[in-house]
PDB file of N, CA and C in Angstrom:
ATOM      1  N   UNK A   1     -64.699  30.462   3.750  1.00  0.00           N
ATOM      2  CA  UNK A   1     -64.312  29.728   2.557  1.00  0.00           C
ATOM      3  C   UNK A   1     -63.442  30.579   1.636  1.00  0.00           C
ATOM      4  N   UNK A   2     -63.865  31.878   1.340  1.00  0.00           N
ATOM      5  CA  UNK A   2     -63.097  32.688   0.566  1.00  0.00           C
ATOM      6  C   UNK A   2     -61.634  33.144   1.150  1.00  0.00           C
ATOM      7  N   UNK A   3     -61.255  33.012   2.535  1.00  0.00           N
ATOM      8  CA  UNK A   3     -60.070  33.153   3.265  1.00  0.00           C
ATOM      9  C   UNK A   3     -59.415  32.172   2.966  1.00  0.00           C
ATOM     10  N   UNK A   4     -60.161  30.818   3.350  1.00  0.00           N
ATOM     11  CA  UNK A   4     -58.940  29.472   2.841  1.00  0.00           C
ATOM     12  C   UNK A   4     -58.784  29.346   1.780  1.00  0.00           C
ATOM     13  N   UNK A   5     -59.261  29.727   0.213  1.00  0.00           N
ATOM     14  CA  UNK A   5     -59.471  29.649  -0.906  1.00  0.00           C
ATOM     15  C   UNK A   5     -57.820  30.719  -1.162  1.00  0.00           C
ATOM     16  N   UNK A   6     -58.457  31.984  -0.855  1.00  0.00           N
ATOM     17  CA  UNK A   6     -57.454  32.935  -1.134  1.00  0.00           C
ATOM     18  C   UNK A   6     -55.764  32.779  -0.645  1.00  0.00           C
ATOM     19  N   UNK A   7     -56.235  31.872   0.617  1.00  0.00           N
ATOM     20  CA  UNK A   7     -54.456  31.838   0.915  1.00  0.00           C
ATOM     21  C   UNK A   7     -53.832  30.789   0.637  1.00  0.00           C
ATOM     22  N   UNK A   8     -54.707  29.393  -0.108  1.00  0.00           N
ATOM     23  CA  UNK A   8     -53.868  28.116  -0.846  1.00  0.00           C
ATOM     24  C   UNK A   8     -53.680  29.175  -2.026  1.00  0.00           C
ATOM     25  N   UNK A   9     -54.701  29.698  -2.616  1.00  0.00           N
ATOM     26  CA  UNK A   9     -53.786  30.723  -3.876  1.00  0.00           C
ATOM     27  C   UNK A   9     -52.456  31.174  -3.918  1.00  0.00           C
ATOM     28  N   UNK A  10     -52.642  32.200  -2.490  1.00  0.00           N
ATOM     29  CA  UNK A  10     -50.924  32.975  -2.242  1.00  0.00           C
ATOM     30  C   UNK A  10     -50.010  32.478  -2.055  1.00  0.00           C
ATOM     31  N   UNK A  11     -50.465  31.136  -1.334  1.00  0.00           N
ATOM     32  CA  UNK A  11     -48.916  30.068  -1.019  1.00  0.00           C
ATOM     33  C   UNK A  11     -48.573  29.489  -2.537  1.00  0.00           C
ATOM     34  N   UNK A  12     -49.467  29.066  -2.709  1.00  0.00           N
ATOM     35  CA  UNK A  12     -48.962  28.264  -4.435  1.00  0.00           C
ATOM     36  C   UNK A  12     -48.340  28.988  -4.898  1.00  0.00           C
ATOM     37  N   UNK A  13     -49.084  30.401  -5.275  1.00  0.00           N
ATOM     38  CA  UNK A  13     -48.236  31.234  -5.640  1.00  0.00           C
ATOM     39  C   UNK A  13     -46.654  31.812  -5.882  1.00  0.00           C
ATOM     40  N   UNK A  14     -46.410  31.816  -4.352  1.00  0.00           N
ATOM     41  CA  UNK A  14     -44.911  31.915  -3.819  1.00  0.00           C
ATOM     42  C   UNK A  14     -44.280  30.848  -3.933  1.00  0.00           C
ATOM     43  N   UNK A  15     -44.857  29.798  -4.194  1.00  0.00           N
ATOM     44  CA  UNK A  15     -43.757  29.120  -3.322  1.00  0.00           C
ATOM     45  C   UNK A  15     -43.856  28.106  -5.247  1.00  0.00           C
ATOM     46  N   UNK A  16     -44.275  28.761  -5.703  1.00  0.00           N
ATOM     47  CA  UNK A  16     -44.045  28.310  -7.264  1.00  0.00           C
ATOM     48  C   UNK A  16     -42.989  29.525  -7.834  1.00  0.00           C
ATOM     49  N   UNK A  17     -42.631  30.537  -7.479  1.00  0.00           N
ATOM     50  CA  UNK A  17     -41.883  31.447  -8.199  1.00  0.00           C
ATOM     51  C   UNK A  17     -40.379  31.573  -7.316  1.00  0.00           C
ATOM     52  N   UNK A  18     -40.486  30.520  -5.950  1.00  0.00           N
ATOM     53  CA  UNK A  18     -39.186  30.378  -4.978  1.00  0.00           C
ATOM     54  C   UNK A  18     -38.097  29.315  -5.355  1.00  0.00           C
ATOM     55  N   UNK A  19     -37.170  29.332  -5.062  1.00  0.00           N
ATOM     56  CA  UNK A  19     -35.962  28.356  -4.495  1.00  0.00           C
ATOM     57  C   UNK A  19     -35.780  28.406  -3.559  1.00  0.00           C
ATOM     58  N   UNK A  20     -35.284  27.592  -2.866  1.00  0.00           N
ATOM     59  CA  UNK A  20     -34.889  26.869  -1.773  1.00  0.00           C
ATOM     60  C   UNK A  20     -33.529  27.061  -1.674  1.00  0.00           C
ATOM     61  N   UNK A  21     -32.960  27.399  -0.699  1.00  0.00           N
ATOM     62  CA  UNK A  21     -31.321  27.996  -1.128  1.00  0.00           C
ATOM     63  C   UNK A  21     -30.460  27.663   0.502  1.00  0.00           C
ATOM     64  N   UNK A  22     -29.757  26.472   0.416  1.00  0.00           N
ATOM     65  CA  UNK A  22     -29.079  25.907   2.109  1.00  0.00           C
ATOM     66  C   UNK A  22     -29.118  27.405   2.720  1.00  0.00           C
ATOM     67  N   UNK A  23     -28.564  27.072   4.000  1.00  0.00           N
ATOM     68  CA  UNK A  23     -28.123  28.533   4.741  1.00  0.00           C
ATOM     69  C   UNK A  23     -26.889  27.836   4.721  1.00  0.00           C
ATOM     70  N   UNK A  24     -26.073  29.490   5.100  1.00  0.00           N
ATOM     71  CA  UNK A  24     -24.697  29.069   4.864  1.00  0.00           C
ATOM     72  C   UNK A  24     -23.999  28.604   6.017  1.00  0.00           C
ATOM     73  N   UNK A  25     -22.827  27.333   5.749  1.00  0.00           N
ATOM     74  CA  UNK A  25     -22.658  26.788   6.314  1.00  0.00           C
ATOM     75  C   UNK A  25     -20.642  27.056   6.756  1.00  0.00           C
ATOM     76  N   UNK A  26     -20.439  28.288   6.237  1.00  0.00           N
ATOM     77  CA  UNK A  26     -19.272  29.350   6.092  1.00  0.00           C
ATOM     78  C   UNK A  26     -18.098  28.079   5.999  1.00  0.00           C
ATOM     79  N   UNK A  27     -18.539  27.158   4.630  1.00  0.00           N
ATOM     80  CA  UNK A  27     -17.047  26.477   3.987  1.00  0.00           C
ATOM     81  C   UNK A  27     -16.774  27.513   2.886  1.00  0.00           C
ATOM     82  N   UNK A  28     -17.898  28.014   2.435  1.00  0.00           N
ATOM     83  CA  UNK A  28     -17.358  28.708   0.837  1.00  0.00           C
ATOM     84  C   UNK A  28     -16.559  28.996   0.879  1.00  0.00           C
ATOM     85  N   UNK A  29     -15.651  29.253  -0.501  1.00  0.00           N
ATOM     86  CA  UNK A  29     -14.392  29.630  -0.735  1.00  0.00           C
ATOM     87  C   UNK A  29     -13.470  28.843  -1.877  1.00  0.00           C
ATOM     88  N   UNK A  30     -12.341  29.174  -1.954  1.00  0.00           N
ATOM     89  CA  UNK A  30     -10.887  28.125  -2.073  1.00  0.00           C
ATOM     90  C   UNK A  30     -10.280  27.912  -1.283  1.00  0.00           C
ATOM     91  N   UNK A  31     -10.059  26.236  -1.682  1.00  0.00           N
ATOM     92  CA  UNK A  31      -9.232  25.701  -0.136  1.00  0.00           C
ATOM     93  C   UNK A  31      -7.966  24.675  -0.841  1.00  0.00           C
ATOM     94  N   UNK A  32      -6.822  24.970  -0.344  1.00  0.00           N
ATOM     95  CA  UNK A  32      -5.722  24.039  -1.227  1.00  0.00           C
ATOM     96  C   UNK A  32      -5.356  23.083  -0.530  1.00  0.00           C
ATOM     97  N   UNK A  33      -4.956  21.882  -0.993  1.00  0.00           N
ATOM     98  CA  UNK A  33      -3.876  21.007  -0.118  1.00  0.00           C
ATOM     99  C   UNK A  33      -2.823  21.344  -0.111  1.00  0.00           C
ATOM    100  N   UNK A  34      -2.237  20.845   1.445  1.00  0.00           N
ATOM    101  CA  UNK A  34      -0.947  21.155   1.747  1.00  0.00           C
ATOM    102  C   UNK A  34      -0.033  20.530   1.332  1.00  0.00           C
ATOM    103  N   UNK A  35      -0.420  18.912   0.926  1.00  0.00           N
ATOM    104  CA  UNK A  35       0.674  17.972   0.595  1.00  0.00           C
ATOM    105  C   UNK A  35       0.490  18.084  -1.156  1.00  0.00           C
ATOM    106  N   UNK A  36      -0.629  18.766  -1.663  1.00  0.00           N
ATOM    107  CA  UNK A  36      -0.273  18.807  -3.052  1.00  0.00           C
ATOM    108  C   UNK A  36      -1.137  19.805  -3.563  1.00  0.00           C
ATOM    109  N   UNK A  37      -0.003  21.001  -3.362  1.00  0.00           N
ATOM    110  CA  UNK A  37      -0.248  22.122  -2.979  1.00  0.00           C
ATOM    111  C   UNK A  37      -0.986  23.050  -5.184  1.00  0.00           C
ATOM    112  N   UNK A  38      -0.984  21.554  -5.810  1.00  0.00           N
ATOM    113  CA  UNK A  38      -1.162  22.050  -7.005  1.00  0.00           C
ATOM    114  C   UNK A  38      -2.986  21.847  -7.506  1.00  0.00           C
ATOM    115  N   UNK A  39      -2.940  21.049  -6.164  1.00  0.00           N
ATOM    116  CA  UNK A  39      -4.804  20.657  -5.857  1.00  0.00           C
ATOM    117  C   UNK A  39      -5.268  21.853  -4.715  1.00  0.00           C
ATOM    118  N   UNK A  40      -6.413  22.155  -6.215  1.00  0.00           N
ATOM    119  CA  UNK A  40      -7.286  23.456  -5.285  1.00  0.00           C
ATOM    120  C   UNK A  40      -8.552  23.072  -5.503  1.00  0.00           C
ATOM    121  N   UNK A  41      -9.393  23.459  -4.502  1.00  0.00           N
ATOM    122  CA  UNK A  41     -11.065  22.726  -3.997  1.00  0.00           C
ATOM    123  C   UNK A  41     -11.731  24.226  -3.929  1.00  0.00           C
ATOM    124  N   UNK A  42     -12.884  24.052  -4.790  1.00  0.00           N
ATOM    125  CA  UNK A  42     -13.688  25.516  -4.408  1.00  0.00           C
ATOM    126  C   UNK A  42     -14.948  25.011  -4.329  1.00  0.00           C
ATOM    127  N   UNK A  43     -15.259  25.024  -2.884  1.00  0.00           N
ATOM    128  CA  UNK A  43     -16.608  25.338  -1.978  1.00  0.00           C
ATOM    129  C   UNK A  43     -17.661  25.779  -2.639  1.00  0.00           C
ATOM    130  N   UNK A  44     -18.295  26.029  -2.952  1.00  0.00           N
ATOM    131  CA  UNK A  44     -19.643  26.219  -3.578  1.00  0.00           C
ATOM    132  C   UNK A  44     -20.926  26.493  -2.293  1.00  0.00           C
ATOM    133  N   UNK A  45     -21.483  27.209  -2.417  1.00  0.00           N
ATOM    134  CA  UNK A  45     -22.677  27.707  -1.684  1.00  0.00           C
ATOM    135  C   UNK A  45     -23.712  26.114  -1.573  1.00  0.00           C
ATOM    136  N   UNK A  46     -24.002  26.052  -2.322  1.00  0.00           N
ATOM    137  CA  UNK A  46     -24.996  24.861  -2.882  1.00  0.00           C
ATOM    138  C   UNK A  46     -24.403  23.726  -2.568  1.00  0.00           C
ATOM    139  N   UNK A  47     -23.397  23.310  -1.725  1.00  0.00           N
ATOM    140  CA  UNK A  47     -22.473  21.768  -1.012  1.00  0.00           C
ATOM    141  C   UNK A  47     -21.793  21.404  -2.321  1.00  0.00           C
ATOM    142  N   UNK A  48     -21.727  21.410  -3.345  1.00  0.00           N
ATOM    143  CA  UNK A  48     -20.915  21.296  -4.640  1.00  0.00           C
ATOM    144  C   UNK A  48     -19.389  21.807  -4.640  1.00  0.00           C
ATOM    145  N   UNK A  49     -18.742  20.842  -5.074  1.00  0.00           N
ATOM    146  CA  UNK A  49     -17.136  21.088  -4.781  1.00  0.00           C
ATOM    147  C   UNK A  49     -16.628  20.650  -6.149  1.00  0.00           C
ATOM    148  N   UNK A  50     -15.750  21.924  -6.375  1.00  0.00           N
ATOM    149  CA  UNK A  50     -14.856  21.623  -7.502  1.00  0.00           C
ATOM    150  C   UNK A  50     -13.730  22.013  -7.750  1.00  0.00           C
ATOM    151  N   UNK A  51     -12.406  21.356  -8.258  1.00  0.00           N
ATOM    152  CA  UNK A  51     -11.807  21.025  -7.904  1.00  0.00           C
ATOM    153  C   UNK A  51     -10.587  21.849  -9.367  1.00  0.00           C
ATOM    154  N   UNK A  52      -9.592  21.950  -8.903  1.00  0.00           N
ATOM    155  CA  UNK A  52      -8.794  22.334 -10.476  1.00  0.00           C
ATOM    156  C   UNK A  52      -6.970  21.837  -9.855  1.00  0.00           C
ATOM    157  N   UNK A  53      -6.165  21.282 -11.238  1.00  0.00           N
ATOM    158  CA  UNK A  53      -4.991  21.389 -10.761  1.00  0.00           C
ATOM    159  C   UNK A  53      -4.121  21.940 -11.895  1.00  0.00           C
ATOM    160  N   UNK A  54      -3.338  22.434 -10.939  1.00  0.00           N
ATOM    161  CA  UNK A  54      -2.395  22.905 -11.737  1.00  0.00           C
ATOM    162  C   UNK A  54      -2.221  24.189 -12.182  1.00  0.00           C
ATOM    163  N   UNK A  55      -3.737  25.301 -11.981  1.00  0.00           N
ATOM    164  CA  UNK A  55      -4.388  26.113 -13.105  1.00  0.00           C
ATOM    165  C   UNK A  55      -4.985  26.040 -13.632  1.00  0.00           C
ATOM    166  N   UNK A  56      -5.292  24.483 -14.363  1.00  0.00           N
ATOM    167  CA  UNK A  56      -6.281  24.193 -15.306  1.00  0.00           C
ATOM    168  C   UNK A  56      -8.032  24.383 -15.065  1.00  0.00           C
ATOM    169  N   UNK A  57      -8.915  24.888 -15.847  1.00  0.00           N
ATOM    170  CA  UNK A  57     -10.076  24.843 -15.017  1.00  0.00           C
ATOM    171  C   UNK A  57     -11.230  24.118 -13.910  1.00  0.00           C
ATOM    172  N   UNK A  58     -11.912  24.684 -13.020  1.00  0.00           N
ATOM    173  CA  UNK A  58     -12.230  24.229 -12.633  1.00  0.00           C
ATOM    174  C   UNK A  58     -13.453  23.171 -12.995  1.00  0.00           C
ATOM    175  N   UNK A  59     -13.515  22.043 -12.181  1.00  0.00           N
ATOM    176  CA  UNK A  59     -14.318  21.234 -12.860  1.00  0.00           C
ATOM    177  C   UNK A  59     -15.052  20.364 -11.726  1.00  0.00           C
ATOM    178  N   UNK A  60     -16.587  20.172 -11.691  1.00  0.00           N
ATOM    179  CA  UNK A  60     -17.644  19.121 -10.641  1.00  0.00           C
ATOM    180  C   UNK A  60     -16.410  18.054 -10.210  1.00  0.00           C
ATOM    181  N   UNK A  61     -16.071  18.072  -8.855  1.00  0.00           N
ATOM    182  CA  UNK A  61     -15.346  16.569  -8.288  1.00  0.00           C
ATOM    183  C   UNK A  61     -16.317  16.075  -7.129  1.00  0.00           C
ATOM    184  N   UNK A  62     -17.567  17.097  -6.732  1.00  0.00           N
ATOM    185  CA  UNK A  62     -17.828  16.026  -5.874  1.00  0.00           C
ATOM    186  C   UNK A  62     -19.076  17.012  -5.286  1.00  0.00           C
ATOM    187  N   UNK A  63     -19.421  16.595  -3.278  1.00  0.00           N
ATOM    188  CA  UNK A  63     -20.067  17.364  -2.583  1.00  0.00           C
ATOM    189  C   UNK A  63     -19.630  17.039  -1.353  1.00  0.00           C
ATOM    190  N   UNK A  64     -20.442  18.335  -0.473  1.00  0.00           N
ATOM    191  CA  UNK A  64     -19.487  18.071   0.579  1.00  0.00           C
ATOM    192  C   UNK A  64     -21.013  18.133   1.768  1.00  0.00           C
ATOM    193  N   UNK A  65     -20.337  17.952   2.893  1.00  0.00           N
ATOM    194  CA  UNK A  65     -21.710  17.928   4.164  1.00  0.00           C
ATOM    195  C   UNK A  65     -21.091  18.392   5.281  1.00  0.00           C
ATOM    196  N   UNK A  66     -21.800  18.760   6.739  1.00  0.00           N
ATOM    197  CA  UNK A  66     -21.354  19.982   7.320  1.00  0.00           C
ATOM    198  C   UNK A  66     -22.339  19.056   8.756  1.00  0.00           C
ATOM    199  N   UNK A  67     -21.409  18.657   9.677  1.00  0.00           N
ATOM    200  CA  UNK A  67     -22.251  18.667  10.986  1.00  0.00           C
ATOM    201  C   UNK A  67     -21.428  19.244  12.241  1.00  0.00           C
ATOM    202  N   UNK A  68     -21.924  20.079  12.617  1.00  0.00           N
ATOM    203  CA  UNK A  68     -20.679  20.954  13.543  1.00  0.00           C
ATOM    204  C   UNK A  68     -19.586  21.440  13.108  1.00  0.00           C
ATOM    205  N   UNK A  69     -18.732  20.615  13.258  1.00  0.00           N
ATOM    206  CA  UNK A  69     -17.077  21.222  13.082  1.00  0.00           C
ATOM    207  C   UNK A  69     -16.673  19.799  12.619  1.00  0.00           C
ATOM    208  N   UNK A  70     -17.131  18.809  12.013  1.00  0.00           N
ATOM    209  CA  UNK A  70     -16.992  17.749  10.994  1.00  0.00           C
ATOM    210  C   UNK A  70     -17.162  17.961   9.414  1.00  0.00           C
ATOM    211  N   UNK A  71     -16.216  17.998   8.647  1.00  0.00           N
ATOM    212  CA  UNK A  71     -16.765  18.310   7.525  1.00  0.00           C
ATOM    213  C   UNK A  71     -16.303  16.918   6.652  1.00  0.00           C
ATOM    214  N   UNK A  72     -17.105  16.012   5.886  1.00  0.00           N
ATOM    215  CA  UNK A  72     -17.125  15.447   4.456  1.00  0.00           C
ATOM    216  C   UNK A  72     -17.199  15.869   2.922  1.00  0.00           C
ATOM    217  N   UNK A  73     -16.202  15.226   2.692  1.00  0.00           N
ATOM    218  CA  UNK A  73     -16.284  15.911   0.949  1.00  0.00           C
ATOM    219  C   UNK A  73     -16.403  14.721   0.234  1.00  0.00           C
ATOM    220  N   UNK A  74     -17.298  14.246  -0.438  1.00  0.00           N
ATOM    221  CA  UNK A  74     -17.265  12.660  -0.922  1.00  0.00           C
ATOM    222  C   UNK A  74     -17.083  13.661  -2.291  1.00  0.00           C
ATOM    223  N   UNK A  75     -16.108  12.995  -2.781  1.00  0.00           N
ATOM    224  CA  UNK A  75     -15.385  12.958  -4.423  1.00  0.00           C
ATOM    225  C   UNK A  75     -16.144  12.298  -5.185  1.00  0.00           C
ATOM    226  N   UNK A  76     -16.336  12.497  -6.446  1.00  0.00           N
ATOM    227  CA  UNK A  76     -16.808  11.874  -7.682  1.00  0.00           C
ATOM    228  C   UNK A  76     -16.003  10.521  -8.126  1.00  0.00           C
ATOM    229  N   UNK A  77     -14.777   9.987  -7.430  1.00  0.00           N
ATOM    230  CA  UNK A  77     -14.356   8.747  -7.265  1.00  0.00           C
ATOM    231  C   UNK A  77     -14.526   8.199  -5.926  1.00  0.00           C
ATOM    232  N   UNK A  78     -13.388   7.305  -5.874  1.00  0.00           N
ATOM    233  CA  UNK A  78     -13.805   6.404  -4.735  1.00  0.00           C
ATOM    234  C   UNK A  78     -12.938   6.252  -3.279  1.00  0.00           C
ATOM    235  N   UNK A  79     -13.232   8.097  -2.914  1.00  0.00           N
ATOM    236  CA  UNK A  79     -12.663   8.390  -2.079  1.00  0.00           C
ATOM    237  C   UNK A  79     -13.358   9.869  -1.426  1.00  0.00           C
ATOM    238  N   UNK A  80     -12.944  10.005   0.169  1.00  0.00           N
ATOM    239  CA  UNK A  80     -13.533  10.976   0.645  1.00  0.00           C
ATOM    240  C   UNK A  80     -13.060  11.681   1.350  1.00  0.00           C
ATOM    241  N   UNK A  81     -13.035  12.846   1.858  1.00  0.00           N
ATOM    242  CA  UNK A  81     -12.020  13.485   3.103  1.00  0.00           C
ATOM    243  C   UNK A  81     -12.715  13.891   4.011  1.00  0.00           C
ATOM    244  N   UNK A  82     -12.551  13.338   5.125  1.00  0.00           N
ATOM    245  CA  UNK A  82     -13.123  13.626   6.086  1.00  0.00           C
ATOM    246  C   UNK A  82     -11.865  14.424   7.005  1.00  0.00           C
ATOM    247  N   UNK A  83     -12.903  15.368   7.651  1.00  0.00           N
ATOM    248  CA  UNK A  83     -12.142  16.040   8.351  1.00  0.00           C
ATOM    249  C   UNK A  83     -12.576  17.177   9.579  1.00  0.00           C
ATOM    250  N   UNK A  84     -12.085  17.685  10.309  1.00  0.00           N
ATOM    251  CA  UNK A  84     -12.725  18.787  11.321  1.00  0.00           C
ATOM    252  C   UNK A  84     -11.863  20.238  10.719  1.00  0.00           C
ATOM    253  N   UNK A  85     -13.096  20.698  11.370  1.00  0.00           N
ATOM    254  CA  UNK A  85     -13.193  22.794  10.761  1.00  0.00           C
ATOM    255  C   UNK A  85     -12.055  23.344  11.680  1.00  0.00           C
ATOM    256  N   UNK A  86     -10.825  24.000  11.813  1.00  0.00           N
ATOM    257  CA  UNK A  86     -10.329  24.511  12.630  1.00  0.00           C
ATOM    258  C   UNK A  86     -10.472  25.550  12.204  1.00  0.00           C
ATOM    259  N   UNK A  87     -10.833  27.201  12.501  1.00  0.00           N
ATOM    260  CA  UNK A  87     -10.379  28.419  11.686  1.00  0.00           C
ATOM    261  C   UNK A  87     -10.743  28.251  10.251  1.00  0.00           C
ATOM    262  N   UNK A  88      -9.391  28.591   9.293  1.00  0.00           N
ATOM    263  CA  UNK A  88      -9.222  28.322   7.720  1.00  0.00           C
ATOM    264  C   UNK A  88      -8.937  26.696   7.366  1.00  0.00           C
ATOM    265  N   UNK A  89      -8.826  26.204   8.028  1.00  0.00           N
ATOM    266  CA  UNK A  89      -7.979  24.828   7.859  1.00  0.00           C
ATOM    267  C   UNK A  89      -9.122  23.594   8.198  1.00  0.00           C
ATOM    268  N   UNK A  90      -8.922  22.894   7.079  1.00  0.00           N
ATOM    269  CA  UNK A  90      -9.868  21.578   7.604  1.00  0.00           C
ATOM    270  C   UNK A  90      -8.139  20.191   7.825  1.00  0.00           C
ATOM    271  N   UNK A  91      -8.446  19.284   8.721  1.00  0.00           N
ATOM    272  CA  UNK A  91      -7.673  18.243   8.832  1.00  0.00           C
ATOM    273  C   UNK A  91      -8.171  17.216   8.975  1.00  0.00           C
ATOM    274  N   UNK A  92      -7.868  16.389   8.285  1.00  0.00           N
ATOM    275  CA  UNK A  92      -8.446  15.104   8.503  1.00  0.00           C
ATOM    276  C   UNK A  92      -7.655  14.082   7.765  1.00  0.00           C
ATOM    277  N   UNK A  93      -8.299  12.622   7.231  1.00  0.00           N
ATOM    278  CA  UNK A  93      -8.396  11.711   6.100  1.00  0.00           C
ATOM    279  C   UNK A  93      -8.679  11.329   4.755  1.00  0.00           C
ATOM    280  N   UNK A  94      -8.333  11.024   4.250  1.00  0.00           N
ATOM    281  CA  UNK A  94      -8.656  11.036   2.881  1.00  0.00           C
ATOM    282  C   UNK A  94      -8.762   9.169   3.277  1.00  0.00           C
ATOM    283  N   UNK A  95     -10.034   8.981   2.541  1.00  0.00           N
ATOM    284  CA  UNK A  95     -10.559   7.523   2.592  1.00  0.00           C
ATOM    285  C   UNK A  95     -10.855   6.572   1.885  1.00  0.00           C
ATOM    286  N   UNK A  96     -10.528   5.410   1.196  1.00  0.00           N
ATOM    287  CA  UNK A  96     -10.885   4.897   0.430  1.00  0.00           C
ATOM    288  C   UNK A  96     -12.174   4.538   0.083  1.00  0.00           C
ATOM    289  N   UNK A  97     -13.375   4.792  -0.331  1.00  0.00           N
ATOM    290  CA  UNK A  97     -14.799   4.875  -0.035  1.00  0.00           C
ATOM    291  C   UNK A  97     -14.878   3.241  -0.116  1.00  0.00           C
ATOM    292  N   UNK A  98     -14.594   2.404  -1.129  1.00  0.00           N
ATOM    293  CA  UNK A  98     -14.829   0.917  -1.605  1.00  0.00           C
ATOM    294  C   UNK A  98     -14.336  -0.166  -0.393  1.00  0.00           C
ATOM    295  N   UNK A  99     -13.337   0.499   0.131  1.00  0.00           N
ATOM    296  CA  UNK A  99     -12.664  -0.517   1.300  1.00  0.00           C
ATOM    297  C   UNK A  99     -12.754   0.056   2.206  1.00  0.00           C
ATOM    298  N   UNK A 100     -12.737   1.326   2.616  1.00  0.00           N
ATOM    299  CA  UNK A 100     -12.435   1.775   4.240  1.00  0.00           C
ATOM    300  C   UNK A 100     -11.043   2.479   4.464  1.00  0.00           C
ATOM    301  N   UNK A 101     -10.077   1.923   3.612  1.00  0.00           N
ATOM    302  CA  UNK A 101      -8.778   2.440   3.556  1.00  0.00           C
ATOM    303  C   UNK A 101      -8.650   3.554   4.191  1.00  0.00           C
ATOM    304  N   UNK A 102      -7.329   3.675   5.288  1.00  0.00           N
ATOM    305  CA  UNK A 102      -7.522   5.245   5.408  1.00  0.00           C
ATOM    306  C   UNK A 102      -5.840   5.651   4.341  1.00  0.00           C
ATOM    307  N   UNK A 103      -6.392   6.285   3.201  1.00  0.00           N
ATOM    308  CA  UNK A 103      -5.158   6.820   2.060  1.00  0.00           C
ATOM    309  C   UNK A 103      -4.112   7.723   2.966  1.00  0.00           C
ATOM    310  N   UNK A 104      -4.726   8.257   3.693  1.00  0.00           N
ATOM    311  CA  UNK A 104      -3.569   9.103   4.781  1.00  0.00           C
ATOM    312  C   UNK A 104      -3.923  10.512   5.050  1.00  0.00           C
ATOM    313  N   UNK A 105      -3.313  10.716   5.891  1.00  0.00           N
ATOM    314  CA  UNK A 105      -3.959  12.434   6.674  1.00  0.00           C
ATOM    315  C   UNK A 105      -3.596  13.746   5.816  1.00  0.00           C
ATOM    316  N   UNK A 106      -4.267  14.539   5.770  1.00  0.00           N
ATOM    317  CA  UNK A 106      -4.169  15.355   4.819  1.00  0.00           C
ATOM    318  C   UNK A 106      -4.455  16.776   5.222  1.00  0.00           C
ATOM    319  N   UNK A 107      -4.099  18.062   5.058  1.00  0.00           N
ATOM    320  CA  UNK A 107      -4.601  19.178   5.359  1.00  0.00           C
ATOM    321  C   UNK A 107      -5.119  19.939   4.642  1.00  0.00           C
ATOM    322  N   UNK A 108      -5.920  21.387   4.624  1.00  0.00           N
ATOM    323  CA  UNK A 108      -6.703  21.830   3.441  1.00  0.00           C
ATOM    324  C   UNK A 108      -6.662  23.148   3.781  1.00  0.00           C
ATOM    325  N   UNK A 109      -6.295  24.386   3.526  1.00  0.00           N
ATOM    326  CA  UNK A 109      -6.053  25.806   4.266  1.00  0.00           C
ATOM    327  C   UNK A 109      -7.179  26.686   3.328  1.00  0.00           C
ATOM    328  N   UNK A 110      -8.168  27.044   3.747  1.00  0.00           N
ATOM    329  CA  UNK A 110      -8.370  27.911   2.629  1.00  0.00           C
ATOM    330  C   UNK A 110      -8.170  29.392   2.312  1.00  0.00           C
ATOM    331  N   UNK A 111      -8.388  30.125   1.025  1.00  0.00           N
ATOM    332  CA  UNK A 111      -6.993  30.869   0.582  1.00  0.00           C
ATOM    333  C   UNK A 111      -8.192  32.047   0.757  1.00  0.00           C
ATOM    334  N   UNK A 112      -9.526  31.688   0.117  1.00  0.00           N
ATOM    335  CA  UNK A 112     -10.110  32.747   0.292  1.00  0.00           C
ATOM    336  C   UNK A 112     -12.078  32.320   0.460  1.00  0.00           C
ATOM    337  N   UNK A 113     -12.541  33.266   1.170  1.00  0.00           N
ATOM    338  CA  UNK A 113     -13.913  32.585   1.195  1.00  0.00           C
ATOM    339  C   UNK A 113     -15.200  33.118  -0.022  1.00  0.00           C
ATOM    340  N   UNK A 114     -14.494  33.619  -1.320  1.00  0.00           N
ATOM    341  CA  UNK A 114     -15.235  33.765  -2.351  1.00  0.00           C
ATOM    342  C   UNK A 114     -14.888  32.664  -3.129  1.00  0.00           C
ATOM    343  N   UNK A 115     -15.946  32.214  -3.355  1.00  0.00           N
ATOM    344  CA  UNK A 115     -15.843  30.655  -4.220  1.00  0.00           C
ATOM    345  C   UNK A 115     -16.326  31.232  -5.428  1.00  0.00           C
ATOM    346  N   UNK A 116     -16.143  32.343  -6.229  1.00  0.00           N
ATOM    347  CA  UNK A 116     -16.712  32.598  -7.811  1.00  0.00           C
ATOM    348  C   UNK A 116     -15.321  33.264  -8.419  1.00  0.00           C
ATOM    349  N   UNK A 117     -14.302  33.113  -7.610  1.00  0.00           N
ATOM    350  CA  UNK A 117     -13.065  33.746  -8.173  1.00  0.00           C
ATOM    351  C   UNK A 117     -12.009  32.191  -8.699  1.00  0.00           C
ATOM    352  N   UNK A 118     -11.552  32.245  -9.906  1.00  0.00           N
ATOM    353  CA  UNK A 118     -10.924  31.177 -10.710  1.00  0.00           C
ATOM    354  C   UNK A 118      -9.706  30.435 -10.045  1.00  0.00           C
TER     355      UNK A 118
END
């Protein structure tokens, strides 16, 4: 009794002073478009993507998801890019989320894989 007693203690314990933290899924980074090369996307550890143009700061546009060498970025509007992992480069679609639309093919290179640099 004092064994099972003592180790619901230690787990509560831990697992009250833990986070939970994805494993990495090696998108992090900055990643630009090619066709508008003034839109830059920074990867986030945590599937969180944000987004800056121009220079201006960066700011929450969305999240992204990871199955193999498929990657989704659903945007904070009403659109998504889907695409596959080559190397640095994702390629794919950009999608109209509301209709299906496909907005048109798009590329994404990324510049560097530290996502805490501006």
């Amino acid at each position: 009794m004092f064994t099972r007693t003592f180790c619901c203690v230690v787990v509560a314990a831990c697992c009250a002073g833990c986070r939970w933290v994805p494993p990495p899924d090696d998108l992090e980074g900055v990643w630009r478009s090619e066709e508008s090369p003034k839109h830059v996307y920074r990867f986030r550890g945590d599937g969180v993507v944000e987004n800056s143009w121009g220079g201006l700061p960066f700011g929450a546009a969305g999240t992204r998801s990871r199955e193999g060498a498929k990657v989704r970025y659903a945007s904070n509007r009403d659109w998504d890019f889907v695409a596959e992992l080559r190397g640095d480069q994702l390629t794919g679609d950009m999608v109209e989320r509301s209709s299906g639309r496909v907005i048109g093919p798009t590329k994404w290179r990324r510049e560097t894989r530290d996502h805490t640099l501006p």
